[in-house]
Protein backbone atom coordinates (compact mmCIF):
# COMPACT_ATOMS: atom_id res chain seq x y z
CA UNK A 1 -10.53 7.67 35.59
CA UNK A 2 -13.98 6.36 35.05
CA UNK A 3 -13.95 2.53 34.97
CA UNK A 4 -15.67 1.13 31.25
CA UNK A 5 -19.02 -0.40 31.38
CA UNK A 6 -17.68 -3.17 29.97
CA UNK A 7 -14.64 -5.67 29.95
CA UNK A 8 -13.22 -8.84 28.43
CA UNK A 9 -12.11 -11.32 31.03
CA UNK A 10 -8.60 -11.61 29.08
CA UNK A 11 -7.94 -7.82 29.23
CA UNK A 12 -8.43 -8.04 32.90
CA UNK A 13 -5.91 -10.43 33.46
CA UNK A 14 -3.49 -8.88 31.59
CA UNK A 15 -3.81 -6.25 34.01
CA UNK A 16 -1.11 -5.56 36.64
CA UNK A 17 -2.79 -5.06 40.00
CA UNK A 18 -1.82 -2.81 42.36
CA UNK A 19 -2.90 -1.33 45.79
CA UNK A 20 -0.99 1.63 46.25
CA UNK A 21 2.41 2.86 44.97
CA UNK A 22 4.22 0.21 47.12
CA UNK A 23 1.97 -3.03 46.79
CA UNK A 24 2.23 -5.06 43.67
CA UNK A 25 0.08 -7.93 43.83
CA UNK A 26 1.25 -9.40 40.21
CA UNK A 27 -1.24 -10.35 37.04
CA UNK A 28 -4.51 -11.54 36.73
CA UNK A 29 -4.06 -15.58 36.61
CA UNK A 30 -8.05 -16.71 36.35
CA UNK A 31 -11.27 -15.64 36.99
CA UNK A 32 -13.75 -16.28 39.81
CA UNK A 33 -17.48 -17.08 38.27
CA UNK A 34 -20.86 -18.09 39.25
CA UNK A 35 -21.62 -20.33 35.96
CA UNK A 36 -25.05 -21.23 36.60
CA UNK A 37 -26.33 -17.94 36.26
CA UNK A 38 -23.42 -16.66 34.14
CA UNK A 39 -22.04 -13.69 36.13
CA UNK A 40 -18.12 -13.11 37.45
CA UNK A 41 -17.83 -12.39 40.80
CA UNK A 42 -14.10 -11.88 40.55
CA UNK A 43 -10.24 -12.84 40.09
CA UNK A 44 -7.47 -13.56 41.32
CA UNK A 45 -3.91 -12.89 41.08
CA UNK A 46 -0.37 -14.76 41.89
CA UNK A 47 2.19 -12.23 43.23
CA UNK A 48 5.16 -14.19 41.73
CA UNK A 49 6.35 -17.08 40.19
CA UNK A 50 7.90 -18.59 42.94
CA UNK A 51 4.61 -17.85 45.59
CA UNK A 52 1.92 -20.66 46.05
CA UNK A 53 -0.85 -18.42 47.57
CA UNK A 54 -3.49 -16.19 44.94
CA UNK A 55 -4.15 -12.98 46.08
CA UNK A 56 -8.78 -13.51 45.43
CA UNK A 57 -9.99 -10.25 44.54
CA UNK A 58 -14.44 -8.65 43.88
CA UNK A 59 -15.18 -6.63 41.26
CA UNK A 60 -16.15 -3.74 43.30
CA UNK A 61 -12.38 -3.55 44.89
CA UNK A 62 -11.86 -2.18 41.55
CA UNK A 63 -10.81 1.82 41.91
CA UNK A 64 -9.32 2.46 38.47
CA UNK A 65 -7.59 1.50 35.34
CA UNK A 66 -4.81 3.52 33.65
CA UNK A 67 -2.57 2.06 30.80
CA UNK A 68 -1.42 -1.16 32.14
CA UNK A 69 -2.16 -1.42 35.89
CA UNK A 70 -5.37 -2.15 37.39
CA UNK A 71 -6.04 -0.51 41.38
CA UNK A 72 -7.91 -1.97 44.01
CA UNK A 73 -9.43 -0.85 47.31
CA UNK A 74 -8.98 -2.96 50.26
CA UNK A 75 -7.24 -6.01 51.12
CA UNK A 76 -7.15 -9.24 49.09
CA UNK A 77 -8.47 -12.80 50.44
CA UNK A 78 -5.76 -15.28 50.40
CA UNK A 79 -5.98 -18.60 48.83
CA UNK A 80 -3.97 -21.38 47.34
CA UNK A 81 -4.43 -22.66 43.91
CA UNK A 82 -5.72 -26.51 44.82
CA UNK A 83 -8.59 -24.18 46.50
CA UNK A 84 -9.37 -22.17 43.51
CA UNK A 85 -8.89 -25.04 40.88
CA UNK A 86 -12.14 -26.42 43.21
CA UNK A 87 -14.13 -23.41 42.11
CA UNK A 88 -16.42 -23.53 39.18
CA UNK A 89 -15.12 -22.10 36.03
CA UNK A 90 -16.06 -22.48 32.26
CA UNK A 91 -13.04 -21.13 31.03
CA UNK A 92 -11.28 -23.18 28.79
CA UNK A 93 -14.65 -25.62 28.52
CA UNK A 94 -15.74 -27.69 25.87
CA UNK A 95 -18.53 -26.44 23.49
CA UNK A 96 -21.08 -29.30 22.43
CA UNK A 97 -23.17 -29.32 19.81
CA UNK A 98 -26.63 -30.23 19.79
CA UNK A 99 -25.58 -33.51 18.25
CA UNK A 100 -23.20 -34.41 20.88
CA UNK A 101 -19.97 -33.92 19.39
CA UNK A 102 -16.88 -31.06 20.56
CA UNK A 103 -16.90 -27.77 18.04
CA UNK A 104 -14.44 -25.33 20.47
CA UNK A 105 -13.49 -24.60 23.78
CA UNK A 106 -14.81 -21.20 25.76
CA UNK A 107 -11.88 -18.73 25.51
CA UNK A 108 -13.23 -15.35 26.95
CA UNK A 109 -16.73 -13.49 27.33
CA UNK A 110 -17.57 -9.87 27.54
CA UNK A 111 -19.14 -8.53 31.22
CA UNK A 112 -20.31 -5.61 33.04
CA UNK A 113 -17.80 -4.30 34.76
CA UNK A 114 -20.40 -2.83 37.52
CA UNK A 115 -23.07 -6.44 37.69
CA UNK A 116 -20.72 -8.70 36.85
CA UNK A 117 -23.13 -10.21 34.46
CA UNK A 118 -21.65 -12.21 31.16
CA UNK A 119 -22.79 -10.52 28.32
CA UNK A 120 -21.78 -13.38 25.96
CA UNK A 121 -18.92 -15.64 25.48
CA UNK A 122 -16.10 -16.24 23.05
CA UNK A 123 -15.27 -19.41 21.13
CA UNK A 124 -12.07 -21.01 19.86
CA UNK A 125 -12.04 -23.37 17.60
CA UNK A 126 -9.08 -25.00 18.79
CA UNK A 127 -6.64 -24.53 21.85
CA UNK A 128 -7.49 -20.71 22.79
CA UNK A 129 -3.80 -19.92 23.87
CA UNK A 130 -2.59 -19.87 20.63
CA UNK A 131 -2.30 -16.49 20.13
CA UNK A 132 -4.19 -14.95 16.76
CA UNK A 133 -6.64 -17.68 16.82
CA UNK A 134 -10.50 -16.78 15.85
CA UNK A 135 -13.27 -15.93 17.67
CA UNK A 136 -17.16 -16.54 17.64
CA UNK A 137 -19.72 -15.48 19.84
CA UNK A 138 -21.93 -17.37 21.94
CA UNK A 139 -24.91 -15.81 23.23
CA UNK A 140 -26.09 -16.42 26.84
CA UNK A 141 -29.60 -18.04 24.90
CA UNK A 142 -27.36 -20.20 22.49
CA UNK A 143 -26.54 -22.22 25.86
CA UNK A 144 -29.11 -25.69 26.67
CA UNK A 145 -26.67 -26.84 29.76
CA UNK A 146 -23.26 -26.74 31.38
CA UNK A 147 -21.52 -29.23 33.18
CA UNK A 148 -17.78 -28.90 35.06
CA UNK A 149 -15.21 -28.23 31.59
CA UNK A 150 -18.34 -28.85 29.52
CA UNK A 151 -20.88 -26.18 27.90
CA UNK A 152 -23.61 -27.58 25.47
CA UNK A 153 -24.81 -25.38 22.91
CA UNK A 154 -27.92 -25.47 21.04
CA UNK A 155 -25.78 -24.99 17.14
CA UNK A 156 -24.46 -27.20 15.00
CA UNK A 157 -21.30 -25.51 13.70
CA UNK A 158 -19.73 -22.43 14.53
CA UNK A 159 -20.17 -21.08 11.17
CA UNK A 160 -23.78 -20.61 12.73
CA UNK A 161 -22.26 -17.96 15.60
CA UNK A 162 -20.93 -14.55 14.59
CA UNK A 163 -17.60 -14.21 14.10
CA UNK A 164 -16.00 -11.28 16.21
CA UNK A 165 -11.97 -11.87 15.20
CA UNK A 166 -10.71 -13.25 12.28
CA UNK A 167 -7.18 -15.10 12.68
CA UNK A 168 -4.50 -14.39 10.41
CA UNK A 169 -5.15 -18.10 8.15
CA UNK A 170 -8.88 -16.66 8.13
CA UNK A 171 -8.03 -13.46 6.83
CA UNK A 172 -5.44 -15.04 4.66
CA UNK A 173 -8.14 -17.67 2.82
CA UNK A 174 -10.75 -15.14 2.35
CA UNK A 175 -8.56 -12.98 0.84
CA UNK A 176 -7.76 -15.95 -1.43
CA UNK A 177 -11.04 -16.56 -2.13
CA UNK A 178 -11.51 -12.77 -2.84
CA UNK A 179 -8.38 -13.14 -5.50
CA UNK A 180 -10.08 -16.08 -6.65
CA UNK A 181 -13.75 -15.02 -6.95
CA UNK A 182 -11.90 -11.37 -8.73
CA UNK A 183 -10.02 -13.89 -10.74
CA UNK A 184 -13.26 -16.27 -12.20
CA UNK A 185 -15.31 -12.79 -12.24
CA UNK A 186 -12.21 -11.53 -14.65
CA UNK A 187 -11.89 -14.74 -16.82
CA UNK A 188 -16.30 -14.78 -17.47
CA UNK A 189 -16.11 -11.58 -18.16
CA UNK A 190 -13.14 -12.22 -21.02
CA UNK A 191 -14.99 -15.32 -22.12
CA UNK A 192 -18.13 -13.30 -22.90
CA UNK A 193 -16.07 -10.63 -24.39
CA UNK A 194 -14.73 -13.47 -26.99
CA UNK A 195 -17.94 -14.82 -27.31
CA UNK A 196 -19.19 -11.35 -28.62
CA UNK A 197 -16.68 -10.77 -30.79
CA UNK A 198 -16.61 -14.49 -32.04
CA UNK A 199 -20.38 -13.71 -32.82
CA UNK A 200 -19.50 -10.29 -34.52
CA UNK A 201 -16.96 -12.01 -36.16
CA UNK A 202 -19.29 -14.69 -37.52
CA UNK A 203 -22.05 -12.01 -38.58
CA UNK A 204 -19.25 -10.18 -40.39
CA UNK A 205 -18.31 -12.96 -42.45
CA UNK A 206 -21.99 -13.94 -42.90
CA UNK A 207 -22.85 -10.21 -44.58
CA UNK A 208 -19.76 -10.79 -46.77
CA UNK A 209 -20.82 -13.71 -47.79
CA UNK A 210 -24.36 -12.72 -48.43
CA UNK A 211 -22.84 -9.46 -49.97
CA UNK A 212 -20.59 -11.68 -52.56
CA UNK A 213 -23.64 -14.27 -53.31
CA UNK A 214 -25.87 -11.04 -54.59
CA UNK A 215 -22.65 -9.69 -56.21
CA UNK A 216 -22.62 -12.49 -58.39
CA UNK A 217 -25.94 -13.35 -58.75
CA UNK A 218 -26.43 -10.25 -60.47
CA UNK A 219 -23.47 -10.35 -62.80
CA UNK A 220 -24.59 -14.13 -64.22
CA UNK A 221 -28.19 -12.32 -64.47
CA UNK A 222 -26.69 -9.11 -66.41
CA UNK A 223 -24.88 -11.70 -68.38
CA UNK A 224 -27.81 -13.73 -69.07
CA UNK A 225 -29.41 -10.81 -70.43
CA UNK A 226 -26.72 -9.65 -73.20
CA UNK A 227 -26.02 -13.37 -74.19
CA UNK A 228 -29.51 -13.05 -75.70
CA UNK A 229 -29.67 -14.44 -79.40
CA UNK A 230 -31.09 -12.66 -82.08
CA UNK A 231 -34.10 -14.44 -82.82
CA UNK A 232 -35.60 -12.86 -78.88
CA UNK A 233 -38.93 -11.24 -79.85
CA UNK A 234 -38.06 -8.24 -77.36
CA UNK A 235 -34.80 -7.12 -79.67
């Protein structure tokens, strides 16, 4: 099976990796970066729960993918976590603002599966384990700096980044707003209607009114002319 072009770091560790049909070599637990210049290099694996040492896997061990297992060619290196904790990683990092202050934390980023090159990175607003939680995107130019569990963007919010995936509250309050903005569109539209038919109403009475004032005008002026007395020269 041809391997994709590209990958999110979180659907590679969800991956089960395997070697052959007899070595199981557990989940992806992190990833294994080169931050300054914002490329993976790899990942590594923990073959149970109850084993200290990380199975440290390259990109190009990668043979395949099919449904929920993930091949490799080759043998892994073998580590221990206090060794890989040592290792540069932006994962879970603080985003700053250009004004100094925290605005999320780095929760994944989109790469090449064949370079290893970050295409760009996504952003949590809060803790980016809870599962659901939004997304934005930072963009490889957005970053001024990075610093170990620290990024520093050049924003101000993250309403300025794109949003990739809305969470469930997200979706939830613009849907509100939707119902809301249908709502306000609904009541203008039946307080124009009124107006309009207050003002109809108002023009109706008006022609009645102007239609009863002639009405009587001309009966006092038909009865000013036969209550004429007989000395009128025009008799």
């Amino acid at each position: 099976m041809k391997l994709p072009k590209e990958f999110l770091l979180s659907e590679l560790l969800n991956l089960n990796v395997k070697g052959d049909a007899i070595n199981n070599y557990g989940n992806g637990e992190n990833v294994w970066m080169h931050p300054p210049v914002h490329r993976i290099l790899g990942w590594y694996s923990r073959p149970s729960n109850f084993d200290l040492k990380r199975n440290v896997w390259k990109l190009n061990q990668i043979s395949q993918i099919i449904d929920n297992d993930i091949f490799v060619k080759g043998d892994p290196a073998i580590s221990d976590l206090a060794t890989l904790n040592r290792f540069p990683n932006l994962i879970e990092a603080n985003l700053i603002n250009k004004e100094g202050s925290k605005i999320g934390v780095i929760a994944d980023f989109l790469f090449e599966m064949e370079t290893g090159n970050i295409k760009f990175y996504l952003i949590s607003r809060s803790n980016p384990k809870i599962p659901g939680s939004s997304r934005w995107k930072l963009n490889i130019e957005d970053i001024i700096d990075q610093q170990p569990g620290l990024v520093f963007g050049s924003i101000i919010s993250l309403e300025d980044l794109s949003l990739i995936k809305s969470s469930i509250k997200n979706q939830f309050l613009k849907k509100g707003r939707k119902v809301l903005d249908r709502f306000d569109d609904m009541r203008n539209n039946a307080s124009h209607r009124l107006e309009n038919w207050l003002e109809e109403d108002e023009d109706i009475k008006l022609k009645s009114e102007y239609k009863r004032n002639s009405f009587y005008n001309e009966n006092e002026e038909v009865r000013s002319f036969s209550n004429k007395s007989d000395d009128d020269p025009w008799i």
